[in-house]
Protein backbone atom coordinates (compact mmCIF):
# COMPACT_ATOMS: atom_id res chain seq x y z
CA UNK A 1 4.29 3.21 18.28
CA UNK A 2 4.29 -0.01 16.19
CA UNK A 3 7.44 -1.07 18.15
CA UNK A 4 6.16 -5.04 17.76
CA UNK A 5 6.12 -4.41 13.77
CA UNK A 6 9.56 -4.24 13.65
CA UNK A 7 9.87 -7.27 11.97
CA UNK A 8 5.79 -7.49 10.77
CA UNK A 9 5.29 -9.82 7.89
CA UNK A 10 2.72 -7.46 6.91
CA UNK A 11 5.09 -4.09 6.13
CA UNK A 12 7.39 -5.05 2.81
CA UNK A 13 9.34 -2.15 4.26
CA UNK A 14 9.03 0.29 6.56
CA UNK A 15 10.17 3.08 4.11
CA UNK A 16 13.41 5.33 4.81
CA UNK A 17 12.52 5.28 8.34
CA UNK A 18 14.69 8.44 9.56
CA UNK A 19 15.27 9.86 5.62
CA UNK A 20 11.35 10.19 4.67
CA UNK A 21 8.92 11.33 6.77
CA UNK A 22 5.32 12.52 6.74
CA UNK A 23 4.28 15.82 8.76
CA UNK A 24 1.12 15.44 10.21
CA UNK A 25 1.21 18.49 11.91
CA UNK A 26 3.66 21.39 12.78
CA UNK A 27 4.87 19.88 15.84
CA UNK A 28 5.10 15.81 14.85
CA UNK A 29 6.31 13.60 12.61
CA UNK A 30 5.68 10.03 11.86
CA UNK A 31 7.75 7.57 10.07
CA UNK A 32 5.64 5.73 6.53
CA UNK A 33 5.16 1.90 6.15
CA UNK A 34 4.29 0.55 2.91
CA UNK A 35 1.87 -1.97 2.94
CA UNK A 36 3.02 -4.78 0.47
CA UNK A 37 0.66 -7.52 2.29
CA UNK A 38 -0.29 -9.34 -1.31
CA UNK A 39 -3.77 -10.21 0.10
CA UNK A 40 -4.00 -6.36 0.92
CA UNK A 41 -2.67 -5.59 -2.33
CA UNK A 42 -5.02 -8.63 -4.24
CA UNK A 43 -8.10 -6.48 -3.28
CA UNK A 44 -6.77 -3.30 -4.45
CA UNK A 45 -5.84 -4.45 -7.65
CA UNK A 46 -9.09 -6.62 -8.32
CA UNK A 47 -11.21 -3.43 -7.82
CA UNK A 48 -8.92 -1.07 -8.96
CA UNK A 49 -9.04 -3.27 -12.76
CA UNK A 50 -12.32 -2.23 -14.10
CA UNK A 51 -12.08 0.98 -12.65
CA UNK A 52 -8.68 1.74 -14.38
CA UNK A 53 -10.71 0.27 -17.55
CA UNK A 54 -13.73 2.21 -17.58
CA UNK A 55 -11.52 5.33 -16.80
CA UNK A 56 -9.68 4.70 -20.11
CA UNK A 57 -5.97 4.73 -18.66
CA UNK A 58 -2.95 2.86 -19.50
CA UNK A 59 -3.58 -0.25 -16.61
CA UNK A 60 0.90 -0.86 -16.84
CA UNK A 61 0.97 2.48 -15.49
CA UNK A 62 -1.77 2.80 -12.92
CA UNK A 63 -0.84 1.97 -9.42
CA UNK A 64 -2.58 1.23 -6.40
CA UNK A 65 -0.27 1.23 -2.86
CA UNK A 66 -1.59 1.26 0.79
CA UNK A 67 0.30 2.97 3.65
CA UNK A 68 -0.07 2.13 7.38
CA UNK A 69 -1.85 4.75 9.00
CA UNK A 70 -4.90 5.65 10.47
CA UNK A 71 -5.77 8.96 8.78
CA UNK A 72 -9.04 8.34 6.52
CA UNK A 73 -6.97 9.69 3.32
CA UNK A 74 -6.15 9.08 -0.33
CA UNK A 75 -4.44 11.00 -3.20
CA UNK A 76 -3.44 10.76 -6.78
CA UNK A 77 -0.24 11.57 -7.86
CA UNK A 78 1.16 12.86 -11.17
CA UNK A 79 2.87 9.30 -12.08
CA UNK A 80 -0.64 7.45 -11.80
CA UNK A 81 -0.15 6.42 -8.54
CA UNK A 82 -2.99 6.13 -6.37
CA UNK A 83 -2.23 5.75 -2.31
CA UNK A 84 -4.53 5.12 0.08
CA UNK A 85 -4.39 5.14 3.95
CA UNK A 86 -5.27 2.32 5.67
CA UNK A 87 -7.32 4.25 8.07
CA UNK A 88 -9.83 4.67 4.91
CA UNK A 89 -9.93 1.40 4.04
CA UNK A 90 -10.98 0.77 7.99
CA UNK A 91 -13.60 3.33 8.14
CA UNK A 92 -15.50 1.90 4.71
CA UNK A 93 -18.50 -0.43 5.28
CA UNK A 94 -18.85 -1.82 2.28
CA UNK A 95 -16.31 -2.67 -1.03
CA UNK A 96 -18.03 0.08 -3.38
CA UNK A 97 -17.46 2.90 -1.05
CA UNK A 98 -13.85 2.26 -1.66
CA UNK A 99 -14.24 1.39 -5.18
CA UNK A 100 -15.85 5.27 -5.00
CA UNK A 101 -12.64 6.53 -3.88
CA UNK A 102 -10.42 4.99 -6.37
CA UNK A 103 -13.32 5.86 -8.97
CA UNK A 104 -12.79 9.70 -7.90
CA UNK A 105 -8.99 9.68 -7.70
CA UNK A 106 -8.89 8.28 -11.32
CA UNK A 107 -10.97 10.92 -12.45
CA UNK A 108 -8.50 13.70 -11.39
CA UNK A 109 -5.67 11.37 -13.22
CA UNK A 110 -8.11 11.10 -16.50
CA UNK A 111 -8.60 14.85 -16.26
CA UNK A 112 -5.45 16.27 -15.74
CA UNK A 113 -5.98 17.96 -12.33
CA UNK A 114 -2.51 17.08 -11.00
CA UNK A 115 -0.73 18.03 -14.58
CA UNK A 116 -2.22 21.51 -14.34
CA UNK A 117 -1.21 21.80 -10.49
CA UNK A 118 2.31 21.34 -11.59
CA UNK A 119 3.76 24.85 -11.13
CA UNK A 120 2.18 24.98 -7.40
CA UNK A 121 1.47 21.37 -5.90
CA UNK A 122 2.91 19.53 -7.63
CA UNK A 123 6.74 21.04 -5.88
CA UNK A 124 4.98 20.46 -2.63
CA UNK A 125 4.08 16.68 -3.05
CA UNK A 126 7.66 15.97 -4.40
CA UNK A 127 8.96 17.42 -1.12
CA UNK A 128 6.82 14.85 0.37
CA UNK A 129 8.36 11.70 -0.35
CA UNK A 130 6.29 8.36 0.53
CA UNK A 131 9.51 6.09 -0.74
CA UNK A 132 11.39 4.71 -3.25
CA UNK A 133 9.33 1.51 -4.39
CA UNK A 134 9.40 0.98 -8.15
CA UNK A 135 12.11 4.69 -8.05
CA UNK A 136 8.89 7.02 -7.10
CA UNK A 137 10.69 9.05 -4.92
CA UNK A 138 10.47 11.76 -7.04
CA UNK A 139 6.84 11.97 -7.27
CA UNK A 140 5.41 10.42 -4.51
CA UNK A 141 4.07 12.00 -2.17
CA UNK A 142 2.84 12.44 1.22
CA UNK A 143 -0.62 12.93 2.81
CA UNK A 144 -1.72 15.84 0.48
CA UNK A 145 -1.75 18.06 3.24
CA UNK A 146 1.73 19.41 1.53
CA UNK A 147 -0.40 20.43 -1.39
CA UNK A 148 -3.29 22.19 0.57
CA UNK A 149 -0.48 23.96 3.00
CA UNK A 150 0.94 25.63 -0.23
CA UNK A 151 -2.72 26.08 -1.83
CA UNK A 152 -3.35 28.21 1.32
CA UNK A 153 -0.37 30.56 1.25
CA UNK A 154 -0.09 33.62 -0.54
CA UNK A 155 -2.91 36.29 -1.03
CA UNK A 156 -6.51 36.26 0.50
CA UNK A 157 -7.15 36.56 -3.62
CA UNK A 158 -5.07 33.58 -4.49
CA UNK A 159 -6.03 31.59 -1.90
CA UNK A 160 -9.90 32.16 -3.12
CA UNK A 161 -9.06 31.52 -6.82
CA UNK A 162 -7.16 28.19 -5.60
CA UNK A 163 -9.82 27.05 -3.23
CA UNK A 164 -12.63 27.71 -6.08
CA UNK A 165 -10.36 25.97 -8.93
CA UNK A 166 -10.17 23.11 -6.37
CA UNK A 167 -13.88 22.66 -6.36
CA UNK A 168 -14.67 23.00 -9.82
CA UNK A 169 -12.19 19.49 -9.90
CA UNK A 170 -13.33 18.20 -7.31
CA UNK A 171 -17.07 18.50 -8.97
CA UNK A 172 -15.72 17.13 -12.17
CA UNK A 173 -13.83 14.33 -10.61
CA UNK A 174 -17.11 13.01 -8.86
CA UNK A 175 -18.89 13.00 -11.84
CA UNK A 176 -16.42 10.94 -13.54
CA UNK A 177 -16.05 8.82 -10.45
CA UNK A 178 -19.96 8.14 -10.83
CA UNK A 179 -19.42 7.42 -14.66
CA UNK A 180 -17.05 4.71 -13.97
CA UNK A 181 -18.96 3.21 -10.96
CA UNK A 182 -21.85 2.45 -13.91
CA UNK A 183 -19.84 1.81 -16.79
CA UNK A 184 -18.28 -1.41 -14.12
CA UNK A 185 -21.47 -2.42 -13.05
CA UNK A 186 -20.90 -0.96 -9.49
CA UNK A 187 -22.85 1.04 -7.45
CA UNK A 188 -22.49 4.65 -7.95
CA UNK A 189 -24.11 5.57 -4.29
CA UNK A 190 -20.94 4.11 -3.05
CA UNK A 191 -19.49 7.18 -3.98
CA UNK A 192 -22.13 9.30 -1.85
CA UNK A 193 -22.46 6.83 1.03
CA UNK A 194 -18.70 7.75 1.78
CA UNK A 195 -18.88 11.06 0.88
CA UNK A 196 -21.46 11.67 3.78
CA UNK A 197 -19.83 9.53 6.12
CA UNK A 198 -16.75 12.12 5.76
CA UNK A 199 -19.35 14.89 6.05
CA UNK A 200 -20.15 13.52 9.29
CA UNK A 201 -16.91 13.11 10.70
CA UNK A 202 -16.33 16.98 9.62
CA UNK A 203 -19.37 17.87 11.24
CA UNK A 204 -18.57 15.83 14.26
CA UNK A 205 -14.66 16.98 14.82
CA UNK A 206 -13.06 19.63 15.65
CA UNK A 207 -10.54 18.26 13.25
CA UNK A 208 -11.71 17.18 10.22
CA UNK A 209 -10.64 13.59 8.00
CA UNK A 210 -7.20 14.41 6.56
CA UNK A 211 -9.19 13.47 3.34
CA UNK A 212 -11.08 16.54 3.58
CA UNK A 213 -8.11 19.22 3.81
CA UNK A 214 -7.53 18.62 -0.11
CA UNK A 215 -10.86 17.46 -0.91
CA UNK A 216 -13.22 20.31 0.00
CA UNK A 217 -16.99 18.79 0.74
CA UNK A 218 -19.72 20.56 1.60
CA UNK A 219 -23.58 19.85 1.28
CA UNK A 220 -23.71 21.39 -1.66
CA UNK A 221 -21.71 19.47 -3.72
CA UNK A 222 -22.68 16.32 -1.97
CA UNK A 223 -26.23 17.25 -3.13
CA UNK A 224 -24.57 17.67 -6.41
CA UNK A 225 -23.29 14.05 -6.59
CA UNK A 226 -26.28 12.69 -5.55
CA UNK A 227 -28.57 14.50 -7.85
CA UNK A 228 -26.45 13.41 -11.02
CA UNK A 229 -26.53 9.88 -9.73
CA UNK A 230 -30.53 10.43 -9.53
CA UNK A 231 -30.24 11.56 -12.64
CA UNK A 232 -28.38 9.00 -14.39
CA UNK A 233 -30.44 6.66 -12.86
CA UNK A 234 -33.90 8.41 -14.61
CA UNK A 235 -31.77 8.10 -17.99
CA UNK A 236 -30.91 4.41 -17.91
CA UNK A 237 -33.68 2.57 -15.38
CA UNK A 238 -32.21 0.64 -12.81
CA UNK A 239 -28.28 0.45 -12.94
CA UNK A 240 -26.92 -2.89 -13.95
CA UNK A 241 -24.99 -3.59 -10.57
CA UNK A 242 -23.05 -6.84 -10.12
CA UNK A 243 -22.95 -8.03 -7.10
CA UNK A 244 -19.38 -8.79 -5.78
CA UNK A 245 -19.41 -11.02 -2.28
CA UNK A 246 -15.99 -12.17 -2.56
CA UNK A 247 -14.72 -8.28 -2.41
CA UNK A 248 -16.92 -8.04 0.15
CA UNK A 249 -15.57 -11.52 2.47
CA UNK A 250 -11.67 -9.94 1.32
CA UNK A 251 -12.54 -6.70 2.42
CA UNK A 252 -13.67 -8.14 5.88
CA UNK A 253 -10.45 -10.58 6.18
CA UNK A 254 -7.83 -7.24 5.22
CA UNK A 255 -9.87 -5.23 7.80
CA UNK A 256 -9.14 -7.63 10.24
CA UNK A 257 -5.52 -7.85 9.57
CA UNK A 258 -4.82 -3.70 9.22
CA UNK A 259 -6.48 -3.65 12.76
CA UNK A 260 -3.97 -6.19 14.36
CA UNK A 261 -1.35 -4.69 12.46
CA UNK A 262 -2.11 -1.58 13.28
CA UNK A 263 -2.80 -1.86 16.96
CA UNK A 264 -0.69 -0.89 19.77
CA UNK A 265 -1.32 -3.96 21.79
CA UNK A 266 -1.49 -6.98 20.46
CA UNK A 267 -3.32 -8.77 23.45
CA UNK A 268 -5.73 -5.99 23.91
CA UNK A 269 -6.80 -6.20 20.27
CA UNK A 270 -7.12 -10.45 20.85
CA UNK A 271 -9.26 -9.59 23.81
CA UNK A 272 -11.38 -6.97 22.08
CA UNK A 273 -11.82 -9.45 19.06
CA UNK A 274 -12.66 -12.15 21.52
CA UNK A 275 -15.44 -10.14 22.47
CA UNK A 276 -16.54 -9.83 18.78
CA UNK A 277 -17.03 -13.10 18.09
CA UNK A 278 -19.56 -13.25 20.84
CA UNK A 279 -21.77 -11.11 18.66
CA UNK A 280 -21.63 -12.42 15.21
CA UNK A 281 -22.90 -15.30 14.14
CA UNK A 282 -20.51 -18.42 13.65
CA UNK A 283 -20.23 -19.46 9.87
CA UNK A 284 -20.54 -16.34 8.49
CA UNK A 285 -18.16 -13.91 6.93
CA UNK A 286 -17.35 -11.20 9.64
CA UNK A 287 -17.26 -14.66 12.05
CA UNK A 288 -14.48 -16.13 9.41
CA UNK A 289 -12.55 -12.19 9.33
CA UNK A 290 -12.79 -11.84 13.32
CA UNK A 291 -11.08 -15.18 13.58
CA UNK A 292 -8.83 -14.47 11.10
CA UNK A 293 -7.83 -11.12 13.12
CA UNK A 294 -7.29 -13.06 16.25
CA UNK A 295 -4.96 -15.80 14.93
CA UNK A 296 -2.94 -12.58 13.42
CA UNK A 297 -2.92 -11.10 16.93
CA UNK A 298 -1.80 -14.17 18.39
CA UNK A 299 1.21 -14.47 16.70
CA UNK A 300 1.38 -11.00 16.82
CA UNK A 301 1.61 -11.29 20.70
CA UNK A 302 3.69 -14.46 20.96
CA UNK A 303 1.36 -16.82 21.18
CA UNK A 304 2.59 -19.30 18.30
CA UNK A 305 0.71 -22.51 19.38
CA UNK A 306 -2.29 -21.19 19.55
CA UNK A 307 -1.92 -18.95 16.04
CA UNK A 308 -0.77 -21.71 14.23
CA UNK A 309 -3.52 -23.85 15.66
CA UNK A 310 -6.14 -20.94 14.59
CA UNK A 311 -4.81 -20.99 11.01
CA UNK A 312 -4.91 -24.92 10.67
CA UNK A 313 -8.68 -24.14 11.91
CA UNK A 314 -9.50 -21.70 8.94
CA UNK A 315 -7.55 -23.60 6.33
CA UNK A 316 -9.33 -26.15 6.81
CA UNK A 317 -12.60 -24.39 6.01
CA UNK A 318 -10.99 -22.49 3.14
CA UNK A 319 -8.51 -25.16 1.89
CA UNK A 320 -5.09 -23.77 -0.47
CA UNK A 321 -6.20 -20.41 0.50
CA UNK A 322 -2.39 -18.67 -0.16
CA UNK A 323 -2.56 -15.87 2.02
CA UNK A 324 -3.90 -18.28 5.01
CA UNK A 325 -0.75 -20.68 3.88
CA UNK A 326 1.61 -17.43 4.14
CA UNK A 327 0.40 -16.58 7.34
CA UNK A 328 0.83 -20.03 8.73
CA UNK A 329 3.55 -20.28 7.24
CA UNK A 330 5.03 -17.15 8.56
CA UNK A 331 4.17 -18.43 12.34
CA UNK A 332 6.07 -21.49 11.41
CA UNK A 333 9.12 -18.87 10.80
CA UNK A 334 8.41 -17.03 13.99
CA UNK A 335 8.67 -19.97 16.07
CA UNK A 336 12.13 -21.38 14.36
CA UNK A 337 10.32 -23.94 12.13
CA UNK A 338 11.57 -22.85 8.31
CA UNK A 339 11.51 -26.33 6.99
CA UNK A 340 7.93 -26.60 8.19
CA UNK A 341 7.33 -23.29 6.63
CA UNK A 342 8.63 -23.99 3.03
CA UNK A 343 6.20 -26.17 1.76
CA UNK A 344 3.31 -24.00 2.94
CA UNK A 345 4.81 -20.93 1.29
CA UNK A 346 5.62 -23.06 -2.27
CA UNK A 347 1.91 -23.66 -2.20
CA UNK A 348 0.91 -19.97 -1.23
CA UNK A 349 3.57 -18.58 -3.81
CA UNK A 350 1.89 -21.04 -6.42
CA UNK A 351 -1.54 -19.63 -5.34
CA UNK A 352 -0.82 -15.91 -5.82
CA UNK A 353 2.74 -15.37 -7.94
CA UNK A 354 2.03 -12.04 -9.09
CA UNK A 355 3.05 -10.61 -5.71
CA UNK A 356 6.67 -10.01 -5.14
CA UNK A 357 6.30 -10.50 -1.14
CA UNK A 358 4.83 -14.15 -1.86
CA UNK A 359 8.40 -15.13 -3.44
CA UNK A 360 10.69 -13.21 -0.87
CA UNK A 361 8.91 -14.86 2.07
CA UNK A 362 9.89 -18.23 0.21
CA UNK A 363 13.19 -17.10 -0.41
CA UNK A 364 13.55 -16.05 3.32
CA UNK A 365 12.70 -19.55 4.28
CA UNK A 366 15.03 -21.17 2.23
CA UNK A 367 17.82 -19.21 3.39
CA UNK A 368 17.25 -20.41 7.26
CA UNK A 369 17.37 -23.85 6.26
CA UNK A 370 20.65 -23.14 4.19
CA UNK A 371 19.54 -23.62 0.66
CA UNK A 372 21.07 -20.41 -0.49
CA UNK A 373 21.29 -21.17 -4.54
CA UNK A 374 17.26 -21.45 -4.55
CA UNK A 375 16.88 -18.55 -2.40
CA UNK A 376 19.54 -16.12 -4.45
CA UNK A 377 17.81 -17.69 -7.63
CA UNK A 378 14.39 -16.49 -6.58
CA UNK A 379 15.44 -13.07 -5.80
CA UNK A 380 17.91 -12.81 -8.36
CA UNK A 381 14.30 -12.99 -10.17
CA UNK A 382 12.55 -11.08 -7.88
CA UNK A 383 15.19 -7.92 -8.39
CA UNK A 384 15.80 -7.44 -11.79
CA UNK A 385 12.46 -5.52 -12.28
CA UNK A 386 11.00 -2.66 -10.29
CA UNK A 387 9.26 -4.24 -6.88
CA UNK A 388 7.73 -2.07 -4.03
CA UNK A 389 10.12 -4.73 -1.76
CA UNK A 390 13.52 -3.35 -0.60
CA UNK A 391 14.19 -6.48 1.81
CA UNK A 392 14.80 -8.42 -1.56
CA UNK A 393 18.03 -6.76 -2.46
CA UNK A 394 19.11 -6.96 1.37
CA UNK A 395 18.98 -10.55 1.19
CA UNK A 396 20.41 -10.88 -1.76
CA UNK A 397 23.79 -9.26 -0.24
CA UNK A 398 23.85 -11.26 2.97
CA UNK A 399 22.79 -14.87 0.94
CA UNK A 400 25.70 -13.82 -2.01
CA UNK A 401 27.91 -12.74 1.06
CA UNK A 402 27.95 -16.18 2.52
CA UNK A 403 28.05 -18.15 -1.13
CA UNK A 404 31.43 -15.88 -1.31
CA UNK A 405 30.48 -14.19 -4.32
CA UNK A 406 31.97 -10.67 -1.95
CA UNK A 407 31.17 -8.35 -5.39
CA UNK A 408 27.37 -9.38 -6.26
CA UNK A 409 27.00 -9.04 -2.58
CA UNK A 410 28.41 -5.44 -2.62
CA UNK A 411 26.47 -4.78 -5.46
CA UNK A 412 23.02 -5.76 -4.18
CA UNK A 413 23.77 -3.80 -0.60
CA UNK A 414 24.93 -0.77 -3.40
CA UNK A 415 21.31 -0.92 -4.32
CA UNK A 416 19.48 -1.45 -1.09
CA UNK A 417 20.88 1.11 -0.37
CA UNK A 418 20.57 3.48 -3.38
CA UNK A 419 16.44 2.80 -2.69
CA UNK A 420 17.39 3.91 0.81
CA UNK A 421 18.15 7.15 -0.29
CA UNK A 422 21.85 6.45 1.94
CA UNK A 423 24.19 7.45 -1.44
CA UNK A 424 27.07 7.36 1.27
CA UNK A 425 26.53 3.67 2.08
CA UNK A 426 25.57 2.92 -1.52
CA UNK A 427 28.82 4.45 -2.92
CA UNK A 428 30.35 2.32 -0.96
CA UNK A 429 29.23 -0.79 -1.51
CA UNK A 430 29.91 0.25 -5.10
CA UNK A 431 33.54 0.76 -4.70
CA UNK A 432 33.90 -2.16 -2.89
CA UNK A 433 32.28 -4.16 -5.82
CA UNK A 434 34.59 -2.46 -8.06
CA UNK A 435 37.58 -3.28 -5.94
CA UNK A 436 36.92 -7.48 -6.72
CA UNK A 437 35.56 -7.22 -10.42
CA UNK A 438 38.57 -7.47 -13.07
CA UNK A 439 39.37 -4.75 -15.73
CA UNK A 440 37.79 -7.03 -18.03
CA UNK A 441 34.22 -7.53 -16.62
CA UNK A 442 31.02 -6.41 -18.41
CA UNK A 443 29.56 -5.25 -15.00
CA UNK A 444 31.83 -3.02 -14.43
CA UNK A 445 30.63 -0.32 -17.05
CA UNK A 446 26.78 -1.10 -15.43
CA UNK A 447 28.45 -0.41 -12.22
CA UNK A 448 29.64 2.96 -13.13
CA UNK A 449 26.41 4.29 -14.86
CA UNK A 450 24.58 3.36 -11.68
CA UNK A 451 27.59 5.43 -9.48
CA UNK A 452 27.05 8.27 -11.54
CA UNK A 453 23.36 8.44 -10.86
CA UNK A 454 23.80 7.83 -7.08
CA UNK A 455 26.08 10.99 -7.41
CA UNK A 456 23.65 12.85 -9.77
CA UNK A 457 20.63 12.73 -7.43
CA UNK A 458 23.28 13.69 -4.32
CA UNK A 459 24.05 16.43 -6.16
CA UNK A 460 20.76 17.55 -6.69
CA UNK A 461 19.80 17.11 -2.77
């Protein structure tokens, strides 16, 4: 599965691929993706900001990451990282239904839940490593399902006491959710619509949303939700809701793109979305998104000409757009054409800098075309604070490699893979930096206080 992604522009990474895995089930196992996308990640963030805001916690610390995979799920984890799946993000209708979510997980952050879990879950979800972006391979964690497979061992007793504990949070975590819906001038039913769309699913599956296994929902405390947002709404009059279309139109376009990327087939998906735009109307939003989706699944499948004639098509109805210039200019890559591609990803990278993947795809460029200083320049920047992107420091090696600078290269190979979790590799690379670095050089002493904690956490395997 996802054989063609291999080499997606979507995927930063695809995260410790045979080291870190997920289990879905007692008999399977399925390698995780990060999503590092920065238009996926642009929508997270903008919705996530008020949210984070109204909640009261520290915004440096609150993350919000998306992995690849079509299980309608989300968690919270101890470190303030919120994950979603990007099967929930498919299954919402509308931006405030995932605003809800993120609304709810931030209320078990703002309330503790996970600190309190710490003697029981919390062991679980470590176990359950998602990767090591930004060195959170310590806390995060996998679907949940770790957490509700140790909340259901032990006594019939415990197992009561746990499940009921996990109610009363979950109760008090959608009351907060619907607190900070208002207090951002969002809808608060968003948290309900989704709610009962998960109730549905339960109701209509023998297995239930993945969600739902550490989540517990029921009508009862659905009718809960709803009845304090009734009753908020008898308090105040009519909540002040702002309207936000442009979540809505980037909601639509990131849809589009986790289907292609997610799909199996890329030419079956173009054919299916062919079919789409039969039924909407031309001009409008879901018309732009299921365009958008199609160019994606052209390259996707090969077809370069006719993606990079799609993109040219929507750039020129949404002019300096940066993630249309990335994608265009990522076709431009695909089909051998870096020096085409450069411009188009200066203008992207000038359009949305505060994503890491913006600059690497630059870099990337660059480094076809044989203009190694700029490209070891940018990611020289790019590493030397925590990014979700591994590739980076990859680069980095190979591009110093060929400049003939044999120890930086070492040393940024050391550290790809160090984030790998591969200390073997990694202490080598070290040792080999060592081996070309004089007596005398300042590096060396960084050099050995990053060996000894490569050796630390192998030690503590």
């Amino acid at each position: 599965m996802f054989k063609h992604l291999l080499n997606h522009p979507l995927l930063g990474l695809f995260m410790l691929l045979n080291a870190l895995v997920l289990p879905y089930s007692a008999h399977a196992e399925k390698s995780i993706s990060l999503i590092t996308d920065p238009e996926v990640m642009a929508l997270m963030d903008a919705m996530g900001k008020p949210l984070v805001e109204a909640a009261g916690l520290n915004a440096t610390r609150v993350k919000f990451f998306v992995i690849l995979d079509n299980n309608i799920n989300a968690f919270a984890l101890p470190n303030h990282y919120v994950v979603f799946h990007s099967g929930l993000l498919l299954k919402a209708k509308h931006y405030d239904e995932i605003a809800g979510v993120m609304a709810h997980e931030l209320g078990h952050l703002k309330a503790g839940h996970h600190i309190k879990m710490k003697a029981d879950a919390r062991t679980a979800l470590a176990k359950q490593v998602v990767g090591a972006a930004l060195g959170i391979a310590a806390g995060m964690a996998g679907s949940g399902e770790g957490a509700s497979a140790l909340i259901m061992g032990g006594s019939a007793a415990a197992r009561q006491g746990m499940l009921d504990s996990t109610r009363v949070k979950e109760q008090q975590a959608d009351r907060l959710a619907v607190e900070y819906m208002v207090a951002s001038s969002l809808d608060p039913n968003g948290v309900s619509r989704f709610f009962k769309t998960l109730y549905q699913l339960q109701r209509m599956n023998p297995v239930p949303p993945a969600y739902l296994s550490t989540h517990p929902l029921g009508l009862e405390r659905l009718q809960a939700g709803q009845d304090l947002i009734d009753r908020l709404q008898n308090q105040m009059g009519p909540f002040p809701i702002q309207e936000h279309p442009e979540w809505q139109q980037r909601l639509q376009r990131v849809q589009a793109k986790l289907e292609a990327a997610a799909s199996d087939d890329p030419r079956a998906f173009l054919h299916q979305q062919q079919l789409k735009l039969r039924r909407l109307l031309p001009g409008s939003s879901e018309h732009f998104a299921a365009r958008y989706g199609s160019a994606l699944a052209m390259r996707y499948a090969g077809q370069l000409g006719k993606a990079e004639q799609a993109l040219r098509q929507l750039l020129k109805e949404q002019p300096n757009d940066p993630y249309l210039l990335r994608e265009l200019g990522l076709a431009l890559l695909d089909w051998g054409r870096p020096e085409q591609a450069i411009p188009l990803l200066r203008q992207a990278v000038a359009g949305a800098e505060a994503y890491p993947d913006m600059h690497y795809r630059l870099a990337v460029a660059l480094h076809e075309v044989g203009q190694l200083d700029e490209a070891a320049n940018i990611l020289y920047r790019l590493t030397s604070k925590p990014i979700e992107l591994l590739d980076p420091l990859y680069l980095l090696g190979v591009i110093e490699g060929k400049r003939g600078n044999l120890s930086m290269s070492h040393i940024a190979l050391a550290r790809y893979e160090h984030r790998r979790l591969d200390t073997k590799r990694a202490l080598w690379h070290y040792k080999q930096a060592l081996k070309l670095l004089s007596e005398q050089d300042p590096l060396r002493r960084r050099i050995d206080l990053e060996i000894k904690a490569v050796k630390e956490e192998k030690e503590q395997e």
